[in-house]
PDB file of N, CA and C in Angstrom:
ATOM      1  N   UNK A   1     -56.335-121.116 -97.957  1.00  0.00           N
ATOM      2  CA  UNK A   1     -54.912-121.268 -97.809  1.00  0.00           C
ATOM      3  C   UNK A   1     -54.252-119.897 -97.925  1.00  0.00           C
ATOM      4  N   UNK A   2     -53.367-119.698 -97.123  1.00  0.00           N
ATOM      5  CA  UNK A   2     -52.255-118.033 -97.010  1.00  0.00           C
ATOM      6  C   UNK A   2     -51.729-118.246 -98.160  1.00  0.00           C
ATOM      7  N   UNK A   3     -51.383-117.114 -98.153  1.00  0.00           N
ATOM      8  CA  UNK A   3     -50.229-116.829 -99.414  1.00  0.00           C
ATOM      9  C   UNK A   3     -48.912-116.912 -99.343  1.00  0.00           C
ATOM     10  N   UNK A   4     -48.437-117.691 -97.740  1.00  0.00           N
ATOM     11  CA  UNK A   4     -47.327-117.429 -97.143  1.00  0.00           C
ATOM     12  C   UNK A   4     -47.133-119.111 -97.956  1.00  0.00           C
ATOM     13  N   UNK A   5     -48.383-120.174 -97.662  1.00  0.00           N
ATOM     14  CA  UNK A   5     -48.544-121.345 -97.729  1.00  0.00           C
ATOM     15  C   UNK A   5     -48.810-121.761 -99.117  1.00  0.00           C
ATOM     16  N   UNK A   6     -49.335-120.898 -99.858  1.00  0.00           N
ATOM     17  CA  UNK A   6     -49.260-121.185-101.132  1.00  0.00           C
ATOM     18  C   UNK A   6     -47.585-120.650-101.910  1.00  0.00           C
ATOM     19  N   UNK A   7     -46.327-120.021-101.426  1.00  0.00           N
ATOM     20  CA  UNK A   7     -45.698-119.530-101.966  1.00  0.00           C
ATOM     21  C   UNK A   7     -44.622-121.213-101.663  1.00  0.00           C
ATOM     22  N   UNK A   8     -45.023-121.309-100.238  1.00  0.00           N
ATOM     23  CA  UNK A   8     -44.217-122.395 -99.677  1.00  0.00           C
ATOM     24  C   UNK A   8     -44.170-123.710-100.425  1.00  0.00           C
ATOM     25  N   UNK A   9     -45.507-123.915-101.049  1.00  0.00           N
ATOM     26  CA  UNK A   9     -45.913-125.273-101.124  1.00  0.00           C
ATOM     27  C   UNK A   9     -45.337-125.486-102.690  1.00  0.00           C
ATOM     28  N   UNK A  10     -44.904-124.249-103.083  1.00  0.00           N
ATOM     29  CA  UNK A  10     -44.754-124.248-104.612  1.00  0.00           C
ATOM     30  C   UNK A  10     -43.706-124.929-105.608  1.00  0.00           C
ATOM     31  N   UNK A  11     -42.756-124.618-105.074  1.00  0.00           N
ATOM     32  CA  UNK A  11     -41.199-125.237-105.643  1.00  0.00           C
ATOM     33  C   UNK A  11     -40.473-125.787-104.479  1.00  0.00           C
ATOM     34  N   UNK A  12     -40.410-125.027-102.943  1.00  0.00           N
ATOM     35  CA  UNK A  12     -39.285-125.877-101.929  1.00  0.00           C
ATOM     36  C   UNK A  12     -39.099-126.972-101.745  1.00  0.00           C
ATOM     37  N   UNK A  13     -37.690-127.589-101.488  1.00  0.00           N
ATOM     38  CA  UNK A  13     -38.117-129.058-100.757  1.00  0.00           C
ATOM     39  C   UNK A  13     -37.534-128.417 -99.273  1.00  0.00           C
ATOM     40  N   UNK A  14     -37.972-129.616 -98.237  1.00  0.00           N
ATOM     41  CA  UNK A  14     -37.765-129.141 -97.248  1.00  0.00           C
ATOM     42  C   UNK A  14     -36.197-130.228 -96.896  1.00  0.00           C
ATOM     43  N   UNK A  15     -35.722-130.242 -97.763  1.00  0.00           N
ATOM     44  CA  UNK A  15     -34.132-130.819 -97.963  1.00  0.00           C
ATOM     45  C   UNK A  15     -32.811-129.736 -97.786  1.00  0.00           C
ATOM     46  N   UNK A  16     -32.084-129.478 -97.175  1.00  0.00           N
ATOM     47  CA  UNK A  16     -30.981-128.175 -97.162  1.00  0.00           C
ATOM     48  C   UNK A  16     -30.435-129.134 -98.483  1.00  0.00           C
ATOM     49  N   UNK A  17     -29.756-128.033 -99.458  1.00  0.00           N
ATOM     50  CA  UNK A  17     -28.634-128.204 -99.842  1.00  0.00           C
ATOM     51  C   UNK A  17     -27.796-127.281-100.206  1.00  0.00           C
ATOM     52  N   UNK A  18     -26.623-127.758-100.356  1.00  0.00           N
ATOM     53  CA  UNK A  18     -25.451-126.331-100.648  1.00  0.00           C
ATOM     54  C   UNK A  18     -25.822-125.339-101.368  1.00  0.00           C
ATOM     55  N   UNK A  19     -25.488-124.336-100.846  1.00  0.00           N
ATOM     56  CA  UNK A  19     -25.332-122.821-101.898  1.00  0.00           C
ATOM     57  C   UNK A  19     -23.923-122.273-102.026  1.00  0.00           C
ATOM     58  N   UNK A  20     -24.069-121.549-102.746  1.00  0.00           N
ATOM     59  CA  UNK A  20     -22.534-120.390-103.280  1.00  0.00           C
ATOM     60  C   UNK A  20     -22.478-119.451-102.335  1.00  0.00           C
ATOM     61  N   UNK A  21     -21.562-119.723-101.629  1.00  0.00           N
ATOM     62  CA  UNK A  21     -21.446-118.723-100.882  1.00  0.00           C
ATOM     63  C   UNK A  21     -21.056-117.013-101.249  1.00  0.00           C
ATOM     64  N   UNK A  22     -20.601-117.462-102.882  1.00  0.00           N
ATOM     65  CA  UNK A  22     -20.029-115.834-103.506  1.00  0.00           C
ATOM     66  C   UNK A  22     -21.386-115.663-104.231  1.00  0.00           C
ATOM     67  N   UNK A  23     -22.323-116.164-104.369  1.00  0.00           N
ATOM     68  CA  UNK A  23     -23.759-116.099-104.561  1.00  0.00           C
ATOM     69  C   UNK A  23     -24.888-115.100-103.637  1.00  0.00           C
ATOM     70  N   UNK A  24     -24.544-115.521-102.362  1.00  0.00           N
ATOM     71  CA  UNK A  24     -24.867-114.744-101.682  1.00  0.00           C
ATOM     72  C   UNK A  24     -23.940-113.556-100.763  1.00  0.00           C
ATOM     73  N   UNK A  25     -23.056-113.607-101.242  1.00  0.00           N
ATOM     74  CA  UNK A  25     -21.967-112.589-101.030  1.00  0.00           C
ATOM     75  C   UNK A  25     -22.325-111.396-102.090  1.00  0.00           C
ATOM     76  N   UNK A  26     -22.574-111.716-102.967  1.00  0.00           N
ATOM     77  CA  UNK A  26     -22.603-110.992-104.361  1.00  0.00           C
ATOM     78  C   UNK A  26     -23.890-109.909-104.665  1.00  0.00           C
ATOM     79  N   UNK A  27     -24.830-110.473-103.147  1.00  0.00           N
ATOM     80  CA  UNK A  27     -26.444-110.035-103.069  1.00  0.00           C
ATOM     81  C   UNK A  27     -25.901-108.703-102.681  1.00  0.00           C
ATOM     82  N   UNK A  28     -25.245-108.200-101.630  1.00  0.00           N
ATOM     83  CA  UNK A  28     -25.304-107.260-101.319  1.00  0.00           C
ATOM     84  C   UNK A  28     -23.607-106.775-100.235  1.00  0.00           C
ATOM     85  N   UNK A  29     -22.532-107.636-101.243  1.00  0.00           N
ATOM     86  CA  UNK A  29     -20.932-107.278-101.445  1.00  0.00           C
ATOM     87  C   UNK A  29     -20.421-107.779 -99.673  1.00  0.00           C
ATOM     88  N   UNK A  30     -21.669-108.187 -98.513  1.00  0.00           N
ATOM     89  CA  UNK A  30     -20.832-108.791 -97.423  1.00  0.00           C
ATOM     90  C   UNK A  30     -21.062-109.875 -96.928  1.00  0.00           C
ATOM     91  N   UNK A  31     -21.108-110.995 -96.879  1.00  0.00           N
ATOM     92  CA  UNK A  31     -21.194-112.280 -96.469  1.00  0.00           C
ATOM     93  C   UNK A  31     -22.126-112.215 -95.429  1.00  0.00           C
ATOM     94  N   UNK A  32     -21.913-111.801 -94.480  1.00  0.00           N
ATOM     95  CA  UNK A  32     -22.186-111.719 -93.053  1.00  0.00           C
ATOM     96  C   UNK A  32     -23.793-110.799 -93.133  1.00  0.00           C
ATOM     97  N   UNK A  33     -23.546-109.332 -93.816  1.00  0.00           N
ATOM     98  CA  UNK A  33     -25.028-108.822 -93.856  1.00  0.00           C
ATOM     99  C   UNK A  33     -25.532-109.247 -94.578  1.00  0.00           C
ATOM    100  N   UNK A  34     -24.940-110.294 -95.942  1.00  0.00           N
ATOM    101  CA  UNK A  34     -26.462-111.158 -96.364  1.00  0.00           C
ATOM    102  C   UNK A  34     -26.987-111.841 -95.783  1.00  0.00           C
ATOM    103  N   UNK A  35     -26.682-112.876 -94.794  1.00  0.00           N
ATOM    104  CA  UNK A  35     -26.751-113.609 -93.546  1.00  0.00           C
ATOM    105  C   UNK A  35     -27.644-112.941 -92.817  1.00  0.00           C
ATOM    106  N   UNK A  36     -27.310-112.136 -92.471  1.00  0.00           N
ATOM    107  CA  UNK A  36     -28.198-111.456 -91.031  1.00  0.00           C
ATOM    108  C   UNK A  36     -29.623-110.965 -91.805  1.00  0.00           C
ATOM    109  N   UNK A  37     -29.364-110.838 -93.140  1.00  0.00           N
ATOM    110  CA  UNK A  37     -30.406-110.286 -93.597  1.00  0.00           C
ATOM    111  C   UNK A  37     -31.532-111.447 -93.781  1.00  0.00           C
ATOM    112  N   UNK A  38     -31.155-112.496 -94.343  1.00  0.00           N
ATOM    113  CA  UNK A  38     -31.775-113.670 -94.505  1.00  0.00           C
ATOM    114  C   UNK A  38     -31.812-114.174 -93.079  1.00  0.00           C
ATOM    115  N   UNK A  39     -31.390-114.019 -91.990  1.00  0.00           N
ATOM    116  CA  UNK A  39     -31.801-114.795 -90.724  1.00  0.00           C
ATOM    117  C   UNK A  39     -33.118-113.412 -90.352  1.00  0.00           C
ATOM    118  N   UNK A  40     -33.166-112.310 -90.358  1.00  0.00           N
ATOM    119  CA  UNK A  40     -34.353-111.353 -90.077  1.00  0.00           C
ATOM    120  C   UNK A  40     -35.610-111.871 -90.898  1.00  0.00           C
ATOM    121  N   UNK A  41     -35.183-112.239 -92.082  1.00  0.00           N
ATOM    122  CA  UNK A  41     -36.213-112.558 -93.317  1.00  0.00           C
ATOM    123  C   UNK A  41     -36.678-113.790 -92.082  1.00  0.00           C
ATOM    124  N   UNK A  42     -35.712-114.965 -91.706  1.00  0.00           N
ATOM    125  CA  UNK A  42     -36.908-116.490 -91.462  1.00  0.00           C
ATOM    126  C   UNK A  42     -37.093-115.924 -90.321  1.00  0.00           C
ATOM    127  N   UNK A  43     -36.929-115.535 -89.150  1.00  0.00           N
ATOM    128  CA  UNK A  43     -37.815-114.762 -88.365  1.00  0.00           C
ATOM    129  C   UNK A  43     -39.034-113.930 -88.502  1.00  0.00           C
ATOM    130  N   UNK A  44     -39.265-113.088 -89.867  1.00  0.00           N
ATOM    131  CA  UNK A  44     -40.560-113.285 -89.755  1.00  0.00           C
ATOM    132  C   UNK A  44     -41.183-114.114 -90.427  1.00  0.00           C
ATOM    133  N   UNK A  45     -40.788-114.952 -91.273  1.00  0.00           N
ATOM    134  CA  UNK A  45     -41.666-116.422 -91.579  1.00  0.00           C
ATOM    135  C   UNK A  45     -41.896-117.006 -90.237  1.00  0.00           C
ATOM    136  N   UNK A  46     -41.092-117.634 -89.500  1.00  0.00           N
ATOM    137  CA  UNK A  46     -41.428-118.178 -88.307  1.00  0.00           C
ATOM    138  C   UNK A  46     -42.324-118.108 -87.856  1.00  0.00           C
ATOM    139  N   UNK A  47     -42.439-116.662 -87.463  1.00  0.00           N
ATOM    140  CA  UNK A  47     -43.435-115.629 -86.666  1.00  0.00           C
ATOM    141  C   UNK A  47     -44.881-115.836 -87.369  1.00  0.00           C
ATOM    142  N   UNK A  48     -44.645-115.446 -88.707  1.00  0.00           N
ATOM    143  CA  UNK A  48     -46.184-115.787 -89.595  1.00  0.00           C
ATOM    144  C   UNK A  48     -46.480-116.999 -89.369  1.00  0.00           C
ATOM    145  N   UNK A  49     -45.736-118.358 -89.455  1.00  0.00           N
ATOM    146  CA  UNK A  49     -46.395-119.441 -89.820  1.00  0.00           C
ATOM    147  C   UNK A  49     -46.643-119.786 -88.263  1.00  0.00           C
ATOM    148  N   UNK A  50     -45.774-119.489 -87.199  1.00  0.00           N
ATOM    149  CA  UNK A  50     -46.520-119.843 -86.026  1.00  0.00           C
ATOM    150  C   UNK A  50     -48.246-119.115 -85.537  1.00  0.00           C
ATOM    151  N   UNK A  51     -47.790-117.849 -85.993  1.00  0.00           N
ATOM    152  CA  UNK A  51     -49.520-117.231 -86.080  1.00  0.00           C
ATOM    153  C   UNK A  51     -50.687-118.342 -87.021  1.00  0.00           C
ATOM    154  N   UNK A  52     -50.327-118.204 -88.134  1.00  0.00           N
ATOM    155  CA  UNK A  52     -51.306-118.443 -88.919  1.00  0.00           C
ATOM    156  C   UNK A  52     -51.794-120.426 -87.982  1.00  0.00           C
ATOM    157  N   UNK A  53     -50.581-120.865 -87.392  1.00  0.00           N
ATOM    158  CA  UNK A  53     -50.704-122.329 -87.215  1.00  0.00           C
ATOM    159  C   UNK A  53     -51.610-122.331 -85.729  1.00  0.00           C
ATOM    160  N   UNK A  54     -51.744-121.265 -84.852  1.00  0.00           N
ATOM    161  CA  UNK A  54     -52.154-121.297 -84.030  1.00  0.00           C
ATOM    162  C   UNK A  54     -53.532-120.965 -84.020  1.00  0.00           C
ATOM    163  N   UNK A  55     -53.901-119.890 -85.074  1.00  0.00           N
ATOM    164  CA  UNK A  55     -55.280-119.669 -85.499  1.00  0.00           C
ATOM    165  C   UNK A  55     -56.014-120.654 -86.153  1.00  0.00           C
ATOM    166  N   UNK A  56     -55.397-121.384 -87.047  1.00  0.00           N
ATOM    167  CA  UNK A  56     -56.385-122.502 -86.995  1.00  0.00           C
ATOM    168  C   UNK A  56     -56.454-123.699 -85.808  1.00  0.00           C
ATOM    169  N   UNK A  57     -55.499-124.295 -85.491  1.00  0.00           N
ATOM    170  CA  UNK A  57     -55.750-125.021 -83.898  1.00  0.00           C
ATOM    171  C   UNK A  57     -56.535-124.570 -82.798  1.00  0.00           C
ATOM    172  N   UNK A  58     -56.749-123.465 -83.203  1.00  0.00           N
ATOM    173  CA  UNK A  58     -57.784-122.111 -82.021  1.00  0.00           C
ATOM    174  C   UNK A  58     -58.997-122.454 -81.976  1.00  0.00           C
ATOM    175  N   UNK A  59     -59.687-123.134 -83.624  1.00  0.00           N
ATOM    176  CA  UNK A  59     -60.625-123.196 -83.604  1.00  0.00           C
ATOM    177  C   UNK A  59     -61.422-124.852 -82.679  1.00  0.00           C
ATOM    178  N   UNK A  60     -59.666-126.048 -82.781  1.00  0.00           N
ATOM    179  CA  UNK A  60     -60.210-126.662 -82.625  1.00  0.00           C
ATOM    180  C   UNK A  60     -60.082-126.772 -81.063  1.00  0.00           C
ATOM    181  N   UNK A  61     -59.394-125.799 -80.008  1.00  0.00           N
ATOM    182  CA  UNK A  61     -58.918-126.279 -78.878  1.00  0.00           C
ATOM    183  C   UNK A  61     -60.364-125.936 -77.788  1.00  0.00           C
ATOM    184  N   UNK A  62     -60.462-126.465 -76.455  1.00  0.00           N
ATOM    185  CA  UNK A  62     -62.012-127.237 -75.900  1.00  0.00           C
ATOM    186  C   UNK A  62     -61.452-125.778 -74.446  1.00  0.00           C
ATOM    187  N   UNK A  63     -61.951-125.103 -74.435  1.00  0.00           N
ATOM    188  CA  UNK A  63     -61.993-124.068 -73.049  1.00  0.00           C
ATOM    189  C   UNK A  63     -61.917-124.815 -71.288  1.00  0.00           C
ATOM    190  N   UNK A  64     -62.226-125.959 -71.236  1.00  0.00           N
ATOM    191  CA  UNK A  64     -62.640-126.679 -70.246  1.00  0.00           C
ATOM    192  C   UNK A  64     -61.480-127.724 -69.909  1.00  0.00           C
ATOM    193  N   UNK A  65     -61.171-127.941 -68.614  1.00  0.00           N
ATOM    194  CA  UNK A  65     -60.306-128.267 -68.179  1.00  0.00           C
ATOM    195  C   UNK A  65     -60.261-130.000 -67.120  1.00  0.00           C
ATOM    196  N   UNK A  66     -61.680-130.637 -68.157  1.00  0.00           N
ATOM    197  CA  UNK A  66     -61.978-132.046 -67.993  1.00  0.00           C
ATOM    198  C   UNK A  66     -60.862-132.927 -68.659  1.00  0.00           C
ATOM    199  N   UNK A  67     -60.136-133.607 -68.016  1.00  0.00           N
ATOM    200  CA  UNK A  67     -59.647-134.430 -68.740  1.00  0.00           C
ATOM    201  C   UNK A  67     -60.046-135.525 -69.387  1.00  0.00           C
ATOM    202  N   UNK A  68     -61.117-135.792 -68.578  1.00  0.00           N
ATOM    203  CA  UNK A  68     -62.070-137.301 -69.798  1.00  0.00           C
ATOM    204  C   UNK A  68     -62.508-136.211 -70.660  1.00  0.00           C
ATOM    205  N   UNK A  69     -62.298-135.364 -71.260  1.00  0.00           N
ATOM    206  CA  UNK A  69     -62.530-134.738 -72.575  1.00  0.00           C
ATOM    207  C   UNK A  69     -62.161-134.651 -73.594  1.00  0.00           C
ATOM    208  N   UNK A  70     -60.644-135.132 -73.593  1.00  0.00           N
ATOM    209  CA  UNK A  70     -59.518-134.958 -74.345  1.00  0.00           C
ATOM    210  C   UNK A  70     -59.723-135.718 -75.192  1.00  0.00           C
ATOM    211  N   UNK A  71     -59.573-135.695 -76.129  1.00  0.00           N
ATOM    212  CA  UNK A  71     -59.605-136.803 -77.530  1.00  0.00           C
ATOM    213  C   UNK A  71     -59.356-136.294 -78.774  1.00  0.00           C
ATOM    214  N   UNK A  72     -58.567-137.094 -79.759  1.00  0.00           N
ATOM    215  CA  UNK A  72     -58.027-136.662 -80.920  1.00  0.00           C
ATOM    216  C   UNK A  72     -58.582-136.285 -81.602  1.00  0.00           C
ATOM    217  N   UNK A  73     -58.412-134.808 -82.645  1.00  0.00           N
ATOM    218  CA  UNK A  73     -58.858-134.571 -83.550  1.00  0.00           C
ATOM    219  C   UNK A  73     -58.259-134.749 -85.099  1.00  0.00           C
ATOM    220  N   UNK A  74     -58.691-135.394 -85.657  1.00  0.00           N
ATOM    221  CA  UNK A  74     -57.748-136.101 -87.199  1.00  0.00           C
ATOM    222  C   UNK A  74     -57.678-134.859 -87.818  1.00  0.00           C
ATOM    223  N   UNK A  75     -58.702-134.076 -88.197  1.00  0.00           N
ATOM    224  CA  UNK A  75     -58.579-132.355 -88.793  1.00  0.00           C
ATOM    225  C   UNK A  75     -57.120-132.054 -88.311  1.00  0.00           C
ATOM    226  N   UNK A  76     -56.905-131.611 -86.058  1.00  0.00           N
ATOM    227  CA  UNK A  76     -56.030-130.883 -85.885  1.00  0.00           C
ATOM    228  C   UNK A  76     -54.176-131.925 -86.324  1.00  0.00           C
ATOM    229  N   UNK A  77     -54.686-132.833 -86.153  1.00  0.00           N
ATOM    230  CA  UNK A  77     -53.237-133.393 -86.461  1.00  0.00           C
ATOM    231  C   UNK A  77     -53.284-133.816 -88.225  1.00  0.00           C
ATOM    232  N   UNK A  78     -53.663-133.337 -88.882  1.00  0.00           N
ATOM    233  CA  UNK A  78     -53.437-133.024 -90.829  1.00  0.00           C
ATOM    234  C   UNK A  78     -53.207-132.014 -90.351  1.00  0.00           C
ATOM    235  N   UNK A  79     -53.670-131.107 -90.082  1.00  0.00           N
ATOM    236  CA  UNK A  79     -52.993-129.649 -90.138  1.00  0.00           C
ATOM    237  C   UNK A  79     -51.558-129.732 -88.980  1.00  0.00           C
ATOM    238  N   UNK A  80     -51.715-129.711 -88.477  1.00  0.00           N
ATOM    239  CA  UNK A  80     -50.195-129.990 -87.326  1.00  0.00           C
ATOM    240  C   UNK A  80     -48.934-130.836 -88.298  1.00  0.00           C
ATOM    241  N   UNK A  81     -49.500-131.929 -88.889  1.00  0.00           N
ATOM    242  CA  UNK A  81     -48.306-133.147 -90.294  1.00  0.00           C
ATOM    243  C   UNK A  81     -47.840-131.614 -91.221  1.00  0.00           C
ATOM    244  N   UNK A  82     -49.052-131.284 -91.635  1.00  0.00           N
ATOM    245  CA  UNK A  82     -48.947-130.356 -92.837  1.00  0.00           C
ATOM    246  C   UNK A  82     -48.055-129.270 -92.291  1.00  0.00           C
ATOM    247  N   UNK A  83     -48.145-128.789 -91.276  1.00  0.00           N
ATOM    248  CA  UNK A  83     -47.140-127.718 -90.972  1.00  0.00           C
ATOM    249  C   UNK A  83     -45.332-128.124 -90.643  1.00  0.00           C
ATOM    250  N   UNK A  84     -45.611-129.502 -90.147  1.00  0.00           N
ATOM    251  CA  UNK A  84     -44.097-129.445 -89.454  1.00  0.00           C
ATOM    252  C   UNK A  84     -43.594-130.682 -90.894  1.00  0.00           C
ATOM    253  N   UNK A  85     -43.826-130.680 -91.595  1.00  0.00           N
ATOM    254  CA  UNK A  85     -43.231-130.848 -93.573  1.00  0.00           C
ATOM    255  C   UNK A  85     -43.108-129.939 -94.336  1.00  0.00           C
ATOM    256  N   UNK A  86     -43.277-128.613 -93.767  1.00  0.00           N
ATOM    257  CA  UNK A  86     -43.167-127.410 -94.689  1.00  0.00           C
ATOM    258  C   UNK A  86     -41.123-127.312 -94.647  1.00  0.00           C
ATOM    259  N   UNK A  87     -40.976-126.688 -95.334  1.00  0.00           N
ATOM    260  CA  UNK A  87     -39.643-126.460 -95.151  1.00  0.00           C
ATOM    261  C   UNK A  87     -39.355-125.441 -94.541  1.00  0.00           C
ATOM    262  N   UNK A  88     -38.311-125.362 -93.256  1.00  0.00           N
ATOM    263  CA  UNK A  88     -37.796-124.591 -92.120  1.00  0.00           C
ATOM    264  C   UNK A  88     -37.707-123.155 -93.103  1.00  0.00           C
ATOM    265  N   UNK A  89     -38.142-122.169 -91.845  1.00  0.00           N
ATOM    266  CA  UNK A  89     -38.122-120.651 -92.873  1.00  0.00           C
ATOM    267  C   UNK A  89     -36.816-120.400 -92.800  1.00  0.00           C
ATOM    268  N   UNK A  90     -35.886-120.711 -92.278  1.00  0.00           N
ATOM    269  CA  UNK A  90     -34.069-120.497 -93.054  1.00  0.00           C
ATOM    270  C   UNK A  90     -33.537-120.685 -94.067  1.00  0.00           C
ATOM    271  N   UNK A  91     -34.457-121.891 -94.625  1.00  0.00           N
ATOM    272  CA  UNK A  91     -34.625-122.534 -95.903  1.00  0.00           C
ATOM    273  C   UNK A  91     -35.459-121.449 -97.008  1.00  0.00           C
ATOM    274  N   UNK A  92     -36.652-121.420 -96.436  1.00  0.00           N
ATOM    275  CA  UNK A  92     -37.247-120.179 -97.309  1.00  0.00           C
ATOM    276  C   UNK A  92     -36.877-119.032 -97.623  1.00  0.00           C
ATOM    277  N   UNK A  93     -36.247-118.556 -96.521  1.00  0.00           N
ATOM    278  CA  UNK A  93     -35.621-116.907 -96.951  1.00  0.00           C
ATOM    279  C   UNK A  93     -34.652-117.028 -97.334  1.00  0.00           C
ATOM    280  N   UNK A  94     -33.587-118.084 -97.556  1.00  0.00           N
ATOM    281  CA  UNK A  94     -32.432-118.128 -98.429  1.00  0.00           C
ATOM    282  C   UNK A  94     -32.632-118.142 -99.694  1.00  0.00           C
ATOM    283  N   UNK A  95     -34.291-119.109-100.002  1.00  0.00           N
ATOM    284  CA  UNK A  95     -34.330-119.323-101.379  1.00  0.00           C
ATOM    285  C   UNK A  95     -34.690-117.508-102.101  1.00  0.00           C
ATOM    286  N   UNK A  96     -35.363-117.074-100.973  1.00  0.00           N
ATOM    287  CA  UNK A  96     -36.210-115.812-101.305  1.00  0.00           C
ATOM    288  C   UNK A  96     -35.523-114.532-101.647  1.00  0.00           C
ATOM    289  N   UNK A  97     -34.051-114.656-100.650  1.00  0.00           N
ATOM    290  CA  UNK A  97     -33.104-113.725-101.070  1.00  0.00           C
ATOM    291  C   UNK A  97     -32.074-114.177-102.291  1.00  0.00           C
ATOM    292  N   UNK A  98     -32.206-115.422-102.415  1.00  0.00           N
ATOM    293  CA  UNK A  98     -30.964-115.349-103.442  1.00  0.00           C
ATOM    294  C   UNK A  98     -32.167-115.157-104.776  1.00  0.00           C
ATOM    295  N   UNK A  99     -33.356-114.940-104.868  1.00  0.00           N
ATOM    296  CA  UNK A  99     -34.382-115.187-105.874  1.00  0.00           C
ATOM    297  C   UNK A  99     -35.040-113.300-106.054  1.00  0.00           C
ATOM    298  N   UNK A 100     -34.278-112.637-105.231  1.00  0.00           N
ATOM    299  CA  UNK A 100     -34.519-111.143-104.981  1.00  0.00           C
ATOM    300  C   UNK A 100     -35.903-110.914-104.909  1.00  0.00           C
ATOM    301  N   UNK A 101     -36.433-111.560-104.182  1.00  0.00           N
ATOM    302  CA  UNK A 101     -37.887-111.181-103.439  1.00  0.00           C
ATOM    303  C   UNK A 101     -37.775-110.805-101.910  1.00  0.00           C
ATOM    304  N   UNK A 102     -36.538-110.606-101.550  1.00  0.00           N
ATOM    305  CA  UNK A 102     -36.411-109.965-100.136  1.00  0.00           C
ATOM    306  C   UNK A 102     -35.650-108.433 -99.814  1.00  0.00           C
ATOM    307  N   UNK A 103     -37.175-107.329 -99.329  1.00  0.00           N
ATOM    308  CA  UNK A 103     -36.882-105.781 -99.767  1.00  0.00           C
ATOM    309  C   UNK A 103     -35.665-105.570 -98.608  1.00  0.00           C
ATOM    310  N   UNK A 104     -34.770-104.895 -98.873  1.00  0.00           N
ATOM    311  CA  UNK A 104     -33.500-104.277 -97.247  1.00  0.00           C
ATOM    312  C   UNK A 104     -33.034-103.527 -97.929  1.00  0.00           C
ATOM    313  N   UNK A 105     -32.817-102.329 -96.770  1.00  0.00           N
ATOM    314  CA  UNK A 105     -32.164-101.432 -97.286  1.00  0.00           C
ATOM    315  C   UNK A 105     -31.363-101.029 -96.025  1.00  0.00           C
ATOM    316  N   UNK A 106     -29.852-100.772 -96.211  1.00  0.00           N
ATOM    317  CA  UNK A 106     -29.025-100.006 -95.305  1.00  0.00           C
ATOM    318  C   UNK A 106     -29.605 -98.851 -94.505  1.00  0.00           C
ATOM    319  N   UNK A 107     -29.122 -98.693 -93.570  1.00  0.00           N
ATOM    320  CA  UNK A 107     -29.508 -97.451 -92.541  1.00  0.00           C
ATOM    321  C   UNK A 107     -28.319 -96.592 -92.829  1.00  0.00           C
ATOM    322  N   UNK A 108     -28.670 -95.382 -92.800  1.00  0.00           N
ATOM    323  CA  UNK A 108     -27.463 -94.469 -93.372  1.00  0.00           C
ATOM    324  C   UNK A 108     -26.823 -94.289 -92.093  1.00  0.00           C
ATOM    325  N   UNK A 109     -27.455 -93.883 -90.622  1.00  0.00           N
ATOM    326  CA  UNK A 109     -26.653 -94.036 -89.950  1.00  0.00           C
ATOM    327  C   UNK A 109     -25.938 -94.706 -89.513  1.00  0.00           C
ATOM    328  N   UNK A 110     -25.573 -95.821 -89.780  1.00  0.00           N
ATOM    329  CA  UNK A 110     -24.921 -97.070 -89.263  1.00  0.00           C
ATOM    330  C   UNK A 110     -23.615 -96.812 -90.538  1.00  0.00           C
ATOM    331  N   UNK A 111     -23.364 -95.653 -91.499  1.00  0.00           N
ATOM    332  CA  UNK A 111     -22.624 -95.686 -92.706  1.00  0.00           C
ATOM    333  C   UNK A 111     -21.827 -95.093 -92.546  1.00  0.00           C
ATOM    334  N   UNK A 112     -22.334 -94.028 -91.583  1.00  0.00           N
ATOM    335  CA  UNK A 112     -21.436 -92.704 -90.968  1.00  0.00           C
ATOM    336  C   UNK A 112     -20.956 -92.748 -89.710  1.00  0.00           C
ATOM    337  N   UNK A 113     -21.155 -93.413 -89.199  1.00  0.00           N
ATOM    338  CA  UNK A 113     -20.356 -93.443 -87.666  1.00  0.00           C
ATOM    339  C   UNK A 113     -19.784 -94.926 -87.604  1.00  0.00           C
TER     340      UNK A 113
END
């Protein structure tokens, strides 16, 4: 199991509920770049968990292009349930930034012009 999947599986529910918005205002004094910062954060969760979800389905998918071949695999659909019950990574990187496990830092040029 990843460490992306063991961090996931730990405390989230995959339920939204309200946050403080002066909570995350307060992360880093602008509403909007905590936002953008936490939407960069679930983009690369996304990105990871679609990798990691495709490498294992990799192992089970058939090269050959018979259709009397096709038939279910119970392995690939537990792993397929197990992925789409995880909680959405918008969900995760909100919890992750308001929990200060998400590194950003300003660009100086963007300070000066």
């Amino acid at each position: 199991m990843s460490r992306l999947r063991r961090q996931i599986g730990n405390s989230l529910s995959n339920v939204v509920d309200t946050k403080n918005i002066n909570q995350i205002r307060s992360k880093t004094g602008n509403l909007y770049e905590s936002i953008a910062i936490i939407s960069k954060r679930a983009n690369q969760i996304n990105i990871a968990l679609k990798e990691e979800l495709h490498n294992k389905l990799e192992e089970f998918a058939s090269h050959t292009d018979s259709l009397e071949e096709i038939h279910e695999n119970k392995e690939q659909i537990e792993i397929s349930k197990a992925y789409e019950k995880m909680p959405n990574p918008a969900l995760l990187s909100t919890a992750e930034f308001l929990e200060d496990k998400v590194y950003y830092r300003k660009n100086e040029e963007d300070l000066f012009s």
